[in-house]
N, C-alpha and C. Protein backbone atom coordinates (compact mmCIF):
# COMPACT_ATOMS: atom_id res chain seq x y z
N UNK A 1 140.75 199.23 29.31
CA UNK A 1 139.33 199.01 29.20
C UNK A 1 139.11 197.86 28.22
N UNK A 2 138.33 196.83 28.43
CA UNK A 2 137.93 195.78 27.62
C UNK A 2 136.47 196.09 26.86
N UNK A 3 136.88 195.30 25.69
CA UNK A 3 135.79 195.20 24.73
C UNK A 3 134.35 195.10 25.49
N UNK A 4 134.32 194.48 26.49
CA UNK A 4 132.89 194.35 26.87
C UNK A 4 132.50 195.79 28.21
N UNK A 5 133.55 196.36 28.69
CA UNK A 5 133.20 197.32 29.26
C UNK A 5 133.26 198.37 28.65
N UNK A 6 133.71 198.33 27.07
CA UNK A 6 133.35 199.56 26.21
C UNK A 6 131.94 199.53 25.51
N UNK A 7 131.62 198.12 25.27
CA UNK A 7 130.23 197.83 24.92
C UNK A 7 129.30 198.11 25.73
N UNK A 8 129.67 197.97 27.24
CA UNK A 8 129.04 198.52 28.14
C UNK A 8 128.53 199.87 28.58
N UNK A 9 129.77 200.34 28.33
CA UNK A 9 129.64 202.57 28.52
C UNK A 9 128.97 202.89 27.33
N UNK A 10 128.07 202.08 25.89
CA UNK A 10 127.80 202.63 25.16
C UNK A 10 126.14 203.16 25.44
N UNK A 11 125.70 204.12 24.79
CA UNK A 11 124.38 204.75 25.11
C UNK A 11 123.28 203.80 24.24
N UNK A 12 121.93 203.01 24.74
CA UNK A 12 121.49 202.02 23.79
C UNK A 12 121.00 203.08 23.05
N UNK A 13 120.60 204.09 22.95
CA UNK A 13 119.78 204.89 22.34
C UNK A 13 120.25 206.25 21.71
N UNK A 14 121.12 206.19 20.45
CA UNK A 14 121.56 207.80 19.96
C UNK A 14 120.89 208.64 20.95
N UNK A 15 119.89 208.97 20.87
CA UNK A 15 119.06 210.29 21.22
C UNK A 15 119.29 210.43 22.55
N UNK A 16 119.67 209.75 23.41
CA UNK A 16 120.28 209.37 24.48
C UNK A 16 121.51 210.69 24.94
N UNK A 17 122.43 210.26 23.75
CA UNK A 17 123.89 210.04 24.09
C UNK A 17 124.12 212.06 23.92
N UNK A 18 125.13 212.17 24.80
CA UNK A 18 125.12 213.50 24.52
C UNK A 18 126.02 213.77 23.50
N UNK A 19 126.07 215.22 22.63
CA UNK A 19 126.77 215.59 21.54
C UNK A 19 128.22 215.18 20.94
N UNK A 20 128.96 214.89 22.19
CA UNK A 20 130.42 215.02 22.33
C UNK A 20 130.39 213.29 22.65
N UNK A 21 129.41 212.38 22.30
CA UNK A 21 129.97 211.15 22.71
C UNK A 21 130.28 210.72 21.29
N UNK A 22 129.94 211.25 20.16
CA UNK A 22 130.59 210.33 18.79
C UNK A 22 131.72 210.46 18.84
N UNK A 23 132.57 212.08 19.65
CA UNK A 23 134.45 211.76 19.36
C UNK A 23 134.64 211.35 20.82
N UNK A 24 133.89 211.22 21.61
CA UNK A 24 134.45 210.22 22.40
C UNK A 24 135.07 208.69 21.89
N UNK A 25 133.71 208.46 21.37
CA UNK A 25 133.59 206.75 21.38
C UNK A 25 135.02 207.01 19.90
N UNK A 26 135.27 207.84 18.93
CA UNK A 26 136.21 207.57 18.22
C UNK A 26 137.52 207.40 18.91
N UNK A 27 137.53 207.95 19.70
CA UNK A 27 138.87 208.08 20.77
C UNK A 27 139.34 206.22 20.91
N UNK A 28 137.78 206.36 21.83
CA UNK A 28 137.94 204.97 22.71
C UNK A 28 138.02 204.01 21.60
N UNK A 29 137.30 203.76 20.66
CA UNK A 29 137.52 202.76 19.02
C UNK A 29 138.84 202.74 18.73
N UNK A 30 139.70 204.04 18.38
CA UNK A 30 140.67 203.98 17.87
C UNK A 30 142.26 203.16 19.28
N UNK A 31 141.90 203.77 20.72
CA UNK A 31 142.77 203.57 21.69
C UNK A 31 142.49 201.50 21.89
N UNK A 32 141.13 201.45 21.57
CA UNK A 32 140.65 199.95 21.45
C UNK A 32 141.37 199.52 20.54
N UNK A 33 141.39 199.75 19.20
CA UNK A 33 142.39 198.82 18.14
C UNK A 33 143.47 199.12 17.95
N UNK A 34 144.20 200.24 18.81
CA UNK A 34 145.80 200.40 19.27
C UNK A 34 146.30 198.86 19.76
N UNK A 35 145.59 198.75 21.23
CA UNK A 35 145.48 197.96 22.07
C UNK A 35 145.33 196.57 21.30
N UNK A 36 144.40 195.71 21.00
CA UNK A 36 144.35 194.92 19.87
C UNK A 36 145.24 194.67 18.88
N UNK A 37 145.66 195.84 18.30
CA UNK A 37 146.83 195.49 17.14
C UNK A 37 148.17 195.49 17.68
N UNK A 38 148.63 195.77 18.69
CA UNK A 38 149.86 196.17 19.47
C UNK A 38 150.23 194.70 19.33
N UNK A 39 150.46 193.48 19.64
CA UNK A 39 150.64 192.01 19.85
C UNK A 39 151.09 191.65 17.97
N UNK A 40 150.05 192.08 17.44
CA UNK A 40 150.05 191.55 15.80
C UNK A 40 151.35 192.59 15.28
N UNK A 41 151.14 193.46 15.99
CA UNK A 41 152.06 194.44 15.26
C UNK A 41 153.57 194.05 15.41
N UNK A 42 153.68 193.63 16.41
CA UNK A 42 155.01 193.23 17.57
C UNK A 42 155.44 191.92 16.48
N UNK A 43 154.69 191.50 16.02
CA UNK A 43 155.23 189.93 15.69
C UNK A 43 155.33 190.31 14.26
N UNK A 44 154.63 190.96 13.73
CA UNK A 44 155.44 191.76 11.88
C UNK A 44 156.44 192.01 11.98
N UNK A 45 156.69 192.83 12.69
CA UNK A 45 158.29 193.65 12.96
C UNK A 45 159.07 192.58 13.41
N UNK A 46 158.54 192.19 14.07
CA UNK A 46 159.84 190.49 14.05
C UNK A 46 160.21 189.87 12.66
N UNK A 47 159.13 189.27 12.21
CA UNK A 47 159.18 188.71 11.32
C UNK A 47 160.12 189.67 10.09
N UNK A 48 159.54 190.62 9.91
CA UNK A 48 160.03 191.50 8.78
C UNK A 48 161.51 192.01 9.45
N UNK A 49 162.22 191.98 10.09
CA UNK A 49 163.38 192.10 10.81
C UNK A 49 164.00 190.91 10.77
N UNK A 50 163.34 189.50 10.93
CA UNK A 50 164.19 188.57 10.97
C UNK A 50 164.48 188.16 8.91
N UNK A 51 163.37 188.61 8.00
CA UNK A 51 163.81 188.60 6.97
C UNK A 51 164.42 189.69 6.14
N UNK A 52 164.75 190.82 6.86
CA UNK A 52 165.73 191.72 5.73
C UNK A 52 166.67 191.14 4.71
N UNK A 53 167.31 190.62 5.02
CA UNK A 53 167.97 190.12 4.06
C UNK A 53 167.34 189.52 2.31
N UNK A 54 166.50 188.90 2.91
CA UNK A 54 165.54 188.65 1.70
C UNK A 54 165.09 189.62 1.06
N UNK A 55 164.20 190.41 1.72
CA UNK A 55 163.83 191.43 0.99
C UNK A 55 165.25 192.64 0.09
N UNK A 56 166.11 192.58 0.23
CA UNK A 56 167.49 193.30 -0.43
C UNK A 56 168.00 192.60 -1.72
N UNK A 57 167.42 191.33 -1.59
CA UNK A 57 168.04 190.57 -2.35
C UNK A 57 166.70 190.05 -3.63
N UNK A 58 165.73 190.27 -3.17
CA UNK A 58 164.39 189.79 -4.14
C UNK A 58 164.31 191.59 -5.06
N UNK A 59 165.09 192.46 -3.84
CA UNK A 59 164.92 194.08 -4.73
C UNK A 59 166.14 194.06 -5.54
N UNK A 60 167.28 193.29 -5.95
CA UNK A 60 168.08 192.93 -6.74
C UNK A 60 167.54 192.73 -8.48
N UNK A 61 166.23 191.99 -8.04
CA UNK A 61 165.41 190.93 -9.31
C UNK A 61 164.66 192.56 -9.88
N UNK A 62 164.92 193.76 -9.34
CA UNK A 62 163.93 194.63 -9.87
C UNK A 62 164.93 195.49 -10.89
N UNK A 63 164.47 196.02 -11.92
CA UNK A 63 165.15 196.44 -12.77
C UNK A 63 165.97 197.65 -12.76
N UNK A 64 166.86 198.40 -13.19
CA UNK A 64 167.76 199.50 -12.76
C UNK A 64 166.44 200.82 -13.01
N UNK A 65 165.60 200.39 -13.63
CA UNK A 65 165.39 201.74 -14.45
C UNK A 65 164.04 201.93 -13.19
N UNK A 66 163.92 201.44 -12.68
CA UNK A 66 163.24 201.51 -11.19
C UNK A 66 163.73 201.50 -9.71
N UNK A 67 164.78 202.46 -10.24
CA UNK A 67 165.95 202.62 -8.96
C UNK A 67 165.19 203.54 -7.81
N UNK A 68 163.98 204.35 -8.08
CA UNK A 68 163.80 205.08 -6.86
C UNK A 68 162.64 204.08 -6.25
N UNK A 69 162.62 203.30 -6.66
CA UNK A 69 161.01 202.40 -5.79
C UNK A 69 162.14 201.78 -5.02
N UNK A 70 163.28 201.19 -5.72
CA UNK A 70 163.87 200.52 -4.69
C UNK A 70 164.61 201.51 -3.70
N UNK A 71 164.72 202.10 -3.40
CA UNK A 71 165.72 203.40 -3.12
C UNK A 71 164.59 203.67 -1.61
N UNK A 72 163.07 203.70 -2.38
CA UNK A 72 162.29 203.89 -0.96
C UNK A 72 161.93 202.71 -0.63
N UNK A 73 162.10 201.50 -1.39
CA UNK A 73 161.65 200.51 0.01
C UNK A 73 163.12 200.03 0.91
N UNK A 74 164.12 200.37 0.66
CA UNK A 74 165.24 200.70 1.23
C UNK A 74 165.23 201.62 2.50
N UNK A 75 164.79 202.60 2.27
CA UNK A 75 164.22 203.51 3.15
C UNK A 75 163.17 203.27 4.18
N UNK A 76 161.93 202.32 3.56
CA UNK A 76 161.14 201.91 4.21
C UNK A 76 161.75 201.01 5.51
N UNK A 77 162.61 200.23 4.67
CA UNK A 77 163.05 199.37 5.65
C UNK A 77 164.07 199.69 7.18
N UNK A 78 164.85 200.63 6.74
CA UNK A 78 165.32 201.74 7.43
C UNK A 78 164.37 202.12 8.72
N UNK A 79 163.60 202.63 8.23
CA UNK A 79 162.50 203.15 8.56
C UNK A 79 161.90 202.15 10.06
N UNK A 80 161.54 201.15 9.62
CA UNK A 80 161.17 199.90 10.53
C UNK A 80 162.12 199.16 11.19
N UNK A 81 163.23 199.64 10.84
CA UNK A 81 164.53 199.03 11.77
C UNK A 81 164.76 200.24 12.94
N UNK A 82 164.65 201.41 12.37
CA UNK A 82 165.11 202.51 13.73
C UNK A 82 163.73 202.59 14.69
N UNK A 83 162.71 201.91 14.12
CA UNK A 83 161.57 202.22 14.60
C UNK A 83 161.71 200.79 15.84
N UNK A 84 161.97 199.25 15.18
CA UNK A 84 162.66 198.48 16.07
C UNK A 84 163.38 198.46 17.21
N UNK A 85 164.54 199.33 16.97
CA UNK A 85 165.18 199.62 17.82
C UNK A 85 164.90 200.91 18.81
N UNK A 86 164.43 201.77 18.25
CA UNK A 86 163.37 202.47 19.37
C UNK A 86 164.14 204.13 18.68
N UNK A 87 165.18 203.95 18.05
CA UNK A 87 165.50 205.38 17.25
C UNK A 87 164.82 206.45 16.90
N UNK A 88 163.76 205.89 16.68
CA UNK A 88 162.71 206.77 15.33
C UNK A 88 161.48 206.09 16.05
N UNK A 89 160.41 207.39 16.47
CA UNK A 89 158.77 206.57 16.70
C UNK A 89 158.30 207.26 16.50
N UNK A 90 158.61 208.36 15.13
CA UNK A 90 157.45 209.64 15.05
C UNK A 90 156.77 208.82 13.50
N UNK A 91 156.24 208.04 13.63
CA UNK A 91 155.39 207.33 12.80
C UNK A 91 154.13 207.02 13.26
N UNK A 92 152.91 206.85 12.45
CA UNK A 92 151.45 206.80 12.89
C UNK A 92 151.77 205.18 13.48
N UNK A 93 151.69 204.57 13.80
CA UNK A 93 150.78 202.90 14.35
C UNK A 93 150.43 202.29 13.05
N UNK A 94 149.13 203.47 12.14
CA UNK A 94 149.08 202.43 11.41
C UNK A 94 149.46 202.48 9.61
N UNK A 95 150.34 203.53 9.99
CA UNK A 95 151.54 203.23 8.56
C UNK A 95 152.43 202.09 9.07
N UNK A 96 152.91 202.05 10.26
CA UNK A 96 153.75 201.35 10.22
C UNK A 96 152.89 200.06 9.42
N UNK A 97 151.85 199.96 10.30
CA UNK A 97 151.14 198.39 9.87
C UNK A 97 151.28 198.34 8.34
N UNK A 98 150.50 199.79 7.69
CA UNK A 98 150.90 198.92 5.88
C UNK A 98 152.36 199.06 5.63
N UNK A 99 153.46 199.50 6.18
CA UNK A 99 154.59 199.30 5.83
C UNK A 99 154.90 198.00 5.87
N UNK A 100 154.57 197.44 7.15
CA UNK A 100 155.26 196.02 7.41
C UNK A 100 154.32 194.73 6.88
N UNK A 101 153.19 194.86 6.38
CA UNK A 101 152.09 194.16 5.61
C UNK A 101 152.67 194.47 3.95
N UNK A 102 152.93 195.54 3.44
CA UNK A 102 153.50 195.30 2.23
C UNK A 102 154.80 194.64 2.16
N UNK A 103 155.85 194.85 2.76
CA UNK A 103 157.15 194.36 2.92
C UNK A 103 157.03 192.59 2.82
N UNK A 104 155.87 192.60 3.86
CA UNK A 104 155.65 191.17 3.94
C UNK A 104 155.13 190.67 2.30
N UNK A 105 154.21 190.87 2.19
CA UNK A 105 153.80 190.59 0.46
C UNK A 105 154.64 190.58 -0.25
N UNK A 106 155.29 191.53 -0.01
CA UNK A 106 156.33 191.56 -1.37
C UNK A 106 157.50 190.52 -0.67
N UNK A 107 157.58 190.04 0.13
CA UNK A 107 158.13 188.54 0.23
C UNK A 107 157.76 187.52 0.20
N UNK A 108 156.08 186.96 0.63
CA UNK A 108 155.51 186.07 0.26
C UNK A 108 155.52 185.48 -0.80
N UNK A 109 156.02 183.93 -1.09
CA UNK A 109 156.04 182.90 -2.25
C UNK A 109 154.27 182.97 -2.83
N UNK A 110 153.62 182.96 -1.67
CA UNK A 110 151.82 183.25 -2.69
C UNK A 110 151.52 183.93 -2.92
N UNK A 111 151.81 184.91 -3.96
CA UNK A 111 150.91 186.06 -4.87
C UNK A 111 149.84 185.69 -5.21
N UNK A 112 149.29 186.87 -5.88
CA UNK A 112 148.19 186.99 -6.97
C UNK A 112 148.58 185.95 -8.37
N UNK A 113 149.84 187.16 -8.08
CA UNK A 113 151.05 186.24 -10.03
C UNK A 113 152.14 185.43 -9.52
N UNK A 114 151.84 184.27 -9.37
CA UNK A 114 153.24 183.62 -9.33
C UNK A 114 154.05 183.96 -9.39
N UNK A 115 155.27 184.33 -8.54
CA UNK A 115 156.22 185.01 -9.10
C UNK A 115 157.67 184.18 -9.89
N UNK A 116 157.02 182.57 -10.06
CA UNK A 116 157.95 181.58 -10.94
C UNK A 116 157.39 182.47 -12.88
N UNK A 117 156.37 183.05 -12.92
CA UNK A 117 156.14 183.37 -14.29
C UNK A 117 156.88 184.50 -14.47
N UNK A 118 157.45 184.13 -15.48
CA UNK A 118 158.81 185.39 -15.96
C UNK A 118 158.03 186.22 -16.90
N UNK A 119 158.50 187.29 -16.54
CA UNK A 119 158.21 188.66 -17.12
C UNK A 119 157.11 189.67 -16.13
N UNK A 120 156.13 188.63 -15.77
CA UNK A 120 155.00 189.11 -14.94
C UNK A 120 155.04 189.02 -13.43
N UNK A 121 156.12 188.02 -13.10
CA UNK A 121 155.52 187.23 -12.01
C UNK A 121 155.31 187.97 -10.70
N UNK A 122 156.40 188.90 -10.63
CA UNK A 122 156.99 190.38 -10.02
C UNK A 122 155.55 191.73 -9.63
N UNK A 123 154.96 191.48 -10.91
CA UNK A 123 154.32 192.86 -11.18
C UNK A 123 153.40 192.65 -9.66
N UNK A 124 153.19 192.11 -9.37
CA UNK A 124 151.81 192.51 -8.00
C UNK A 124 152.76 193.10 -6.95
N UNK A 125 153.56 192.46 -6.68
CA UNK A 125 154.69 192.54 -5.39
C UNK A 125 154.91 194.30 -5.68
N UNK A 126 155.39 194.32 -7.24
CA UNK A 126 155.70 195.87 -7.43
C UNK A 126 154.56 196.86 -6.87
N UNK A 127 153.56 196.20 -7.25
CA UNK A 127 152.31 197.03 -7.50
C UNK A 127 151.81 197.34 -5.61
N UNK A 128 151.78 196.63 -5.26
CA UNK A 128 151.48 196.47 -3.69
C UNK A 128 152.63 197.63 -3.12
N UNK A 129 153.80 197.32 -3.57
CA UNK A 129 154.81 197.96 -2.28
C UNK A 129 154.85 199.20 -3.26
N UNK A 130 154.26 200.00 -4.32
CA UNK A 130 154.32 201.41 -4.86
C UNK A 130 153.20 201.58 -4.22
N UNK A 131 152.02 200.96 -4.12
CA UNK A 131 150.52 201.65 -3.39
C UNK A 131 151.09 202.19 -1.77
N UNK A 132 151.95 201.34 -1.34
CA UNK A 132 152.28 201.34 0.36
C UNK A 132 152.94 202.70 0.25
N UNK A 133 154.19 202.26 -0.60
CA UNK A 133 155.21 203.88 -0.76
C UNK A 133 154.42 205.26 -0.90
N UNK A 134 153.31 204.94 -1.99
CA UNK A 134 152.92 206.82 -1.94
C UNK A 134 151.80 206.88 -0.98
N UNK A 135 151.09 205.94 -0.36
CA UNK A 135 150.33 205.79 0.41
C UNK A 135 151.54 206.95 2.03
N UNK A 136 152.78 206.14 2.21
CA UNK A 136 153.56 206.66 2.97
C UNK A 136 154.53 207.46 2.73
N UNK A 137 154.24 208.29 1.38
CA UNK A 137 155.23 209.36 1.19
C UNK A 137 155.77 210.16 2.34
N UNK A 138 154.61 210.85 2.88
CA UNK A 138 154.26 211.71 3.76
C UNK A 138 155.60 211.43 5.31
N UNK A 139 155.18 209.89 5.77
CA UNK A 139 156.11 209.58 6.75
C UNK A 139 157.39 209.30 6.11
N UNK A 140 157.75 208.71 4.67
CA UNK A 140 159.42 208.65 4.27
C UNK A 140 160.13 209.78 4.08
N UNK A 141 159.11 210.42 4.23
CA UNK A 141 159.76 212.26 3.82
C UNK A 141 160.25 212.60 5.45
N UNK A 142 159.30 212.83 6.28
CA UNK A 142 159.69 213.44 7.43
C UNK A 142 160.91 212.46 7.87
N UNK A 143 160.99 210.96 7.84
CA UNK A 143 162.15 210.04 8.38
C UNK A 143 163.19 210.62 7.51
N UNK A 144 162.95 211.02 5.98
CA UNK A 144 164.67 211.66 5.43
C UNK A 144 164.79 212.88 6.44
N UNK A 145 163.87 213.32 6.50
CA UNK A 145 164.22 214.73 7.00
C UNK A 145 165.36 214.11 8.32
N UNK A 146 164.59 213.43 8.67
CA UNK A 146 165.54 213.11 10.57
C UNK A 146 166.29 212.50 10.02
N UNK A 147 167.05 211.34 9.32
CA UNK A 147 167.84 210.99 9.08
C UNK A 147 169.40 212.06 8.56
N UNK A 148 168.92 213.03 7.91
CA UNK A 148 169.32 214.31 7.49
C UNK A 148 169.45 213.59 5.93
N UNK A 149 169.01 212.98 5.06
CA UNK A 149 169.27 212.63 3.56
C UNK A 149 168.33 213.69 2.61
N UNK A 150 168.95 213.69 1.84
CA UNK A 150 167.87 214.29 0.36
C UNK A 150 166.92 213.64 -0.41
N UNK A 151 165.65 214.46 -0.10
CA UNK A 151 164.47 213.49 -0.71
C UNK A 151 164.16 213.22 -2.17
N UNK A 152 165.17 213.85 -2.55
CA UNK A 152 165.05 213.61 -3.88
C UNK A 152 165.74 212.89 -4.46
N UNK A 153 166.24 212.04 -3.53
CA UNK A 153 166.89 210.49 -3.88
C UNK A 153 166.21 209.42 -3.86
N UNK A 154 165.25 209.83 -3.15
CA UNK A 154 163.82 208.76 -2.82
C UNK A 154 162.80 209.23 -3.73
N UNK A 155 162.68 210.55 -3.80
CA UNK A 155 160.92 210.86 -4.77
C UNK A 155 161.35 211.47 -5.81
């Protein structure tokens, strides 16, 4: 269904519309920006697949005493590789999206903080991919579970 034949099935008038059309139309909204994001989504996971390597190696620059952030974006990444390859798809759509939107940030040369300023330069990248992590506790937990690992290597 296209944007303009969903604009179309809409009722001009609430008072109109019968009871059961607000979780309709959430249905159709949400199956609408499935559809829409499916293309954008496809080309993150490229991208963030064609740079793993980077990202392993910029989580090098992070300090020991923050071994479980790296431990889950390790995991994260995991995570978006079995999901790549088609292993693993019991993930929402749109965790994956902030998974692979933080991953990306935290590789991007344009921060907030430069990341040429020493001592600081780091802190947003950190700060972004810990909001993503507990944001996605929930799905790194169930992926240890399938993986069969202990979550208390990650949390």
């Amino acid at each position: 269904m296209s944007t303009k034949d969903l604009l179309q099935s809409q009722p001009e008038d609430a008072a109109d519309a019968p009871p059961h059309s607000t979780v309709q139309d959430r249905f159709r909204a949400a199956a609408l920006l499935r559809r829409l994001t499916s293309h954008v989504r496809h080309r993150q996971l490229a991208r963030l697949h064609e740079q793993r390597q980077a990202v392993f190696d910029k989580l090098r620059e992070i300090p020991k005493r923050m071994q479980k952030l790296t431990n889950q974006v390790r995991l994260l990444l995991d995570l978006v590789d079995d999901y790549w390859s088609g292993h693993y798809r019991e993930v929402r759509w749109y965790s994956l999206g902030v998974a692979v939107a933080a991953a990306l940030y935290f590789l991007s040369p344009s921060d907030l903080i430069p990341d040429a300023l020493p001592g600081i330069g780091h802190l947003d990248d950190v700060l972004v991919m810990a909001l993503a992590l507990r944001l996605l506790r929930r799905e790194l937990t169930a992926y240890c579970r399938f993986k069969g690992l202990d979550p208390a290597q990650y949390f």
